[in-house]
N, C-alpha and C. Protein backbone atom coordinates (compact mmCIF):
# COMPACT_ATOMS: atom_id res chain seq x y z
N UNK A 1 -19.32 7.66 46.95
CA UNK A 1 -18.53 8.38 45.97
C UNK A 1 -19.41 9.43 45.31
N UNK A 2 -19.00 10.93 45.02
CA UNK A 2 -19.57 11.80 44.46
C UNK A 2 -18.86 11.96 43.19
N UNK A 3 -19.35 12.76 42.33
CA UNK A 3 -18.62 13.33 40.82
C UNK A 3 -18.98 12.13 39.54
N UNK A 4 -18.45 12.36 39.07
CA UNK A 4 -18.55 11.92 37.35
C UNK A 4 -17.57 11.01 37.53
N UNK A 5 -17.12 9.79 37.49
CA UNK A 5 -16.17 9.05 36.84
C UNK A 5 -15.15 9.68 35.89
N UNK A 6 -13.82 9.52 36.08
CA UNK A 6 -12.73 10.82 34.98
C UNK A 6 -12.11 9.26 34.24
N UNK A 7 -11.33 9.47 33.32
CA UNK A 7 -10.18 8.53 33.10
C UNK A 7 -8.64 9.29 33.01
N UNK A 8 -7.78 8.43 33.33
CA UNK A 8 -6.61 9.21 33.65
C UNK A 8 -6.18 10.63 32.51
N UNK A 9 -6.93 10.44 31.20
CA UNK A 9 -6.55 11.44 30.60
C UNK A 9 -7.05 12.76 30.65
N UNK A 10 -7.92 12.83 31.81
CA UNK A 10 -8.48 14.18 32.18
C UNK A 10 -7.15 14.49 33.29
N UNK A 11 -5.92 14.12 33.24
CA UNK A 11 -5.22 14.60 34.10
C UNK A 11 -4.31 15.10 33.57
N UNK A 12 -3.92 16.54 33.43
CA UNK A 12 -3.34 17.77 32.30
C UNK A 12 -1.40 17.50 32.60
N UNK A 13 -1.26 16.39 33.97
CA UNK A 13 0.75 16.73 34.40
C UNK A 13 0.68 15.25 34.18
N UNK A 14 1.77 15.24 33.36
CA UNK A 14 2.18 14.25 33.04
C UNK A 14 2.71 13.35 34.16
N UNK A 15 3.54 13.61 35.20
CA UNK A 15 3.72 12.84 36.41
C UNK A 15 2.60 11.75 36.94
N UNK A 16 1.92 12.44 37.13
CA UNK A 16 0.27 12.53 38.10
C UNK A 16 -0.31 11.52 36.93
N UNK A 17 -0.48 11.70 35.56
CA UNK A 17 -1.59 11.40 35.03
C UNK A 17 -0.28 9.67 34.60
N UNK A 18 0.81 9.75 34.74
CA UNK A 18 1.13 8.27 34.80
C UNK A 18 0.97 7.08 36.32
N UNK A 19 1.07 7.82 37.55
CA UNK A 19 0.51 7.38 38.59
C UNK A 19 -0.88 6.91 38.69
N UNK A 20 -1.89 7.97 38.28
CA UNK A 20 -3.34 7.42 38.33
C UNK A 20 -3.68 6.57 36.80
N UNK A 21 -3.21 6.28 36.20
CA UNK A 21 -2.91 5.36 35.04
C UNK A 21 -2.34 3.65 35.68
N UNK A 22 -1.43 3.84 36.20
CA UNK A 22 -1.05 3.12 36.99
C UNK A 22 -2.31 2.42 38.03
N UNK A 23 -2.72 3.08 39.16
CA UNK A 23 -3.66 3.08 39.80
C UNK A 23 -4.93 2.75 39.40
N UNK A 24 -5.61 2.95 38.55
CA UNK A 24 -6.84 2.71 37.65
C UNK A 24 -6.83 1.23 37.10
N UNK A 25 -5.15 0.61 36.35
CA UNK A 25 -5.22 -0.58 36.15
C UNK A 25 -4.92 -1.67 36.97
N UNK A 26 -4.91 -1.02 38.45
CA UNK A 26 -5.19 -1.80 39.13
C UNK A 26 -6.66 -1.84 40.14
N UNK A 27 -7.80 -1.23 39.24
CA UNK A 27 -8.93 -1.04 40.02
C UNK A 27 -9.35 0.22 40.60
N UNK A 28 -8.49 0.93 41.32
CA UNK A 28 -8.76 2.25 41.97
C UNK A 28 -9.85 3.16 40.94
N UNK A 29 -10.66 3.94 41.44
CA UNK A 29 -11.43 4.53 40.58
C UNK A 29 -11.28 6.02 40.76
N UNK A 30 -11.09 6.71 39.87
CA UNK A 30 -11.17 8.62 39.75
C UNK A 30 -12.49 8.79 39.58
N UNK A 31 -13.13 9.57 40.17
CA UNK A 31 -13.72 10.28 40.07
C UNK A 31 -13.57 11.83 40.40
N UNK A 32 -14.48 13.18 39.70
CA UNK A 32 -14.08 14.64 40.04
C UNK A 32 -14.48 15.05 40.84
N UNK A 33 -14.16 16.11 41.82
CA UNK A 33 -14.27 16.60 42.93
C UNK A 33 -13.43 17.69 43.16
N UNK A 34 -15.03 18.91 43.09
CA UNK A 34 -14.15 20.83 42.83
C UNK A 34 -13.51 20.64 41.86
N UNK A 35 -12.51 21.32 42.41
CA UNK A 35 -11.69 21.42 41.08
C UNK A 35 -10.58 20.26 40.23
N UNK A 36 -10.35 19.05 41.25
CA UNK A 36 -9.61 18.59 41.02
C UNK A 36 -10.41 16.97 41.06
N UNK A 37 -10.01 15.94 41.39
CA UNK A 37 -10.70 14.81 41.63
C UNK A 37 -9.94 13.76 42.92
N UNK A 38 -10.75 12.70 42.64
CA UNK A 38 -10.51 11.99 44.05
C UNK A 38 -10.29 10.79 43.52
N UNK A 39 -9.42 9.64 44.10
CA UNK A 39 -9.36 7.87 43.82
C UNK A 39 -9.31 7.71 45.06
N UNK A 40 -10.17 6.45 44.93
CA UNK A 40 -10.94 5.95 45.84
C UNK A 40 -10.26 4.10 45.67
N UNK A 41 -9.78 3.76 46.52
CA UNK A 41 -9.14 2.55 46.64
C UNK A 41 -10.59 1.79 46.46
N UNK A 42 -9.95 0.22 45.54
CA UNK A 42 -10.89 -1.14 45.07
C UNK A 42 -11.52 -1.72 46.46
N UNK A 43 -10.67 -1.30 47.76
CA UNK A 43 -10.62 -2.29 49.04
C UNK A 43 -12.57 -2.15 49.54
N UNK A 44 -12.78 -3.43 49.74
CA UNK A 44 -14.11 -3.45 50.57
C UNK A 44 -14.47 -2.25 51.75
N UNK A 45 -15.16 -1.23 51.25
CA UNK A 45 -15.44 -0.57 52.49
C UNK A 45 -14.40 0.60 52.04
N UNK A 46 -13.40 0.60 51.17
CA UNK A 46 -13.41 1.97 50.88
C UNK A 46 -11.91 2.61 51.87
N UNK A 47 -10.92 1.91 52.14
CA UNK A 47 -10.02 2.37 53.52
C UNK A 47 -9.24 3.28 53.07
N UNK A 48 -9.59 3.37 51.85
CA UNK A 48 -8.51 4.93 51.10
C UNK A 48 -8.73 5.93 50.43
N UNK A 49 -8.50 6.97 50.46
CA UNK A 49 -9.15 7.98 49.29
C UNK A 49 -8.03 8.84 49.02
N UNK A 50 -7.68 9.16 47.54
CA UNK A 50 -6.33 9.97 47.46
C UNK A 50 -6.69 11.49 46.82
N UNK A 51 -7.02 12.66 47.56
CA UNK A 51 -7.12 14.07 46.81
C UNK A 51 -6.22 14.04 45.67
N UNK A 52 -6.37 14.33 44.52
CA UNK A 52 -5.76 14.71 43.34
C UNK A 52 -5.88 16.20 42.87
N UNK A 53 -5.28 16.96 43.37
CA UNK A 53 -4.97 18.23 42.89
C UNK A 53 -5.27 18.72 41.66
N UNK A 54 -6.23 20.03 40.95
CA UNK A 54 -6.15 20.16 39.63
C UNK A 54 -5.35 21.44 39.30
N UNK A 55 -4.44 21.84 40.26
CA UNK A 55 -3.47 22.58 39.72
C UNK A 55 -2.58 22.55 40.73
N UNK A 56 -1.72 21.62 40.88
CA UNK A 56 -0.72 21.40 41.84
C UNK A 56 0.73 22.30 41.39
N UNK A 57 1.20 22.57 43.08
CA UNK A 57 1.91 23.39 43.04
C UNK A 57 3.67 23.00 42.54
N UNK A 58 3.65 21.48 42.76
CA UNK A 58 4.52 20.99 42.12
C UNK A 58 4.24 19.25 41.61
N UNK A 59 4.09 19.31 40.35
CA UNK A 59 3.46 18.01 40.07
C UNK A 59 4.16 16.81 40.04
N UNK A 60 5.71 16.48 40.63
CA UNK A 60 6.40 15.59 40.85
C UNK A 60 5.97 15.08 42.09
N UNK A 61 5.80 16.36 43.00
CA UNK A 61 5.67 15.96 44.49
C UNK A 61 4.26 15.49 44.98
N UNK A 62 3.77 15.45 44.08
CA UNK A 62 2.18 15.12 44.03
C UNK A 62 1.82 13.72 43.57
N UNK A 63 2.58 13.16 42.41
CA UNK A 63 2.77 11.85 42.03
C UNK A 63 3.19 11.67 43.22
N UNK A 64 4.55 11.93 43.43
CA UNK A 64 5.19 11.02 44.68
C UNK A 64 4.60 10.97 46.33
N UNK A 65 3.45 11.65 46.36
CA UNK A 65 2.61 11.88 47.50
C UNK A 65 1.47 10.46 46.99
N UNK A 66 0.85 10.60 46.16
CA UNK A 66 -0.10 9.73 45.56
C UNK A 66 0.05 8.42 45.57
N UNK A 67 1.33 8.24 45.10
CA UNK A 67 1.94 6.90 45.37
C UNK A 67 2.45 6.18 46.74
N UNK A 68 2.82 7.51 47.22
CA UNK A 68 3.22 6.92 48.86
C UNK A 68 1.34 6.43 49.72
N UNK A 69 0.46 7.35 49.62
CA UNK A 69 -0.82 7.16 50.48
C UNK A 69 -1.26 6.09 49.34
N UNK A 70 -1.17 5.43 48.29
CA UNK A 70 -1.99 4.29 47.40
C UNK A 70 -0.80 3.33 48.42
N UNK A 71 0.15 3.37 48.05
CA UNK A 71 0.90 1.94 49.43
C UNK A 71 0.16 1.52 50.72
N UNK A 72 -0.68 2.31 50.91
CA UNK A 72 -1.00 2.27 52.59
C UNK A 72 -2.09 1.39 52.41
N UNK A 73 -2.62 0.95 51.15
CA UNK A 73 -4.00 0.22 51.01
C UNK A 73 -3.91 -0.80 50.46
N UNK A 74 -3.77 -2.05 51.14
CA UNK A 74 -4.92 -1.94 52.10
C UNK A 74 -4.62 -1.99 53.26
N UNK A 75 -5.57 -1.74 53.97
CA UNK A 75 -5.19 -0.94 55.84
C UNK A 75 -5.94 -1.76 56.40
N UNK A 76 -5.99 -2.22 57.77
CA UNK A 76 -7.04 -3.07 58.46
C UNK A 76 -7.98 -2.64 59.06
N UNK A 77 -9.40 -2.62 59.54
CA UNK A 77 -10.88 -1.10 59.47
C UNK A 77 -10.27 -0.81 60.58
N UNK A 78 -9.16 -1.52 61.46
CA UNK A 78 -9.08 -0.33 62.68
C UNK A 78 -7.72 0.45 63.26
N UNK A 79 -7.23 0.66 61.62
CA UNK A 79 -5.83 1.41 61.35
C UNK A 79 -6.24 2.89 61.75
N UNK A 80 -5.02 3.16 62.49
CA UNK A 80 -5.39 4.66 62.24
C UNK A 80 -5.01 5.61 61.13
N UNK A 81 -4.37 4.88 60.68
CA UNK A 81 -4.24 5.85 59.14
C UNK A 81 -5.33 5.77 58.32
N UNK A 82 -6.44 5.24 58.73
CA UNK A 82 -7.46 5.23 57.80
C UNK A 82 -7.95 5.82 57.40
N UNK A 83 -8.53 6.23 56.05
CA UNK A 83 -9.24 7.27 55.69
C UNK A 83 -10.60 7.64 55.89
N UNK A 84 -11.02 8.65 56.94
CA UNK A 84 -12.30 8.85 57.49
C UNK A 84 -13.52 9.17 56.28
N UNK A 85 -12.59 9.34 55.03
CA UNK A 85 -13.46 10.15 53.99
C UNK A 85 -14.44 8.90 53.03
N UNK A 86 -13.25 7.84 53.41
CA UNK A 86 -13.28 6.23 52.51
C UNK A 86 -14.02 5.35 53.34
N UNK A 87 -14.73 5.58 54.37
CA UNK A 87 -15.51 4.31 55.40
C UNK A 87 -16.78 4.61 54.89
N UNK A 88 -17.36 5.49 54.33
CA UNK A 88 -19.11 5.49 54.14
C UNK A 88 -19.13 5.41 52.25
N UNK A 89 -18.05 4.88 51.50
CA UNK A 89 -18.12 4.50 50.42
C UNK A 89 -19.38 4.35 49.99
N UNK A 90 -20.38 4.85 48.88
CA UNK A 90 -21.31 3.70 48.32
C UNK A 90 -22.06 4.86 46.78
């Protein structure tokens, strides 16, 4: 994991910043990245990582993107939906 640790209130759309609120109390961690930041699923080894946009072009569809790829976790290490970005976690 790279960046600073965020908490959901560094997240300016209200949609988004109740999803990763959501997400956080169940473990997932934000951290920043460019301009926007990254959550990184609790799972051993890391099988998820969700881009968080810092100026999304529509911020409903971005919650509802966020929430659909946080469902997918946890994944089994030899899913192919896995996230290539989330296997070298540390």
């Amino acid at each position: 994991m790279v960046g600073k640790p965020l908490t959901a209130a560094s997240i300016q759309y209200k949609d988004v910043r109740k999803v990763v609120e959501k997400l956080l109390a169940e473990g997932w961690t934000l951290r920043k990245e460019g301009h926007g930041a990254r959550l990184y699923c609790p799972c051993e080894g890391g099988c998820t990582t969700i881009p968080v946009a810092g100026t999304p072009r529509n911020e409903g569809n971005l919650a509802k993107r966020i929430t659909k790829m946080a469902q997918r976790c946890p994944l089994p290490p030899d899913g192919p939906n896995r996230s290539l970005t989330g296997l070298s976690r540390e």
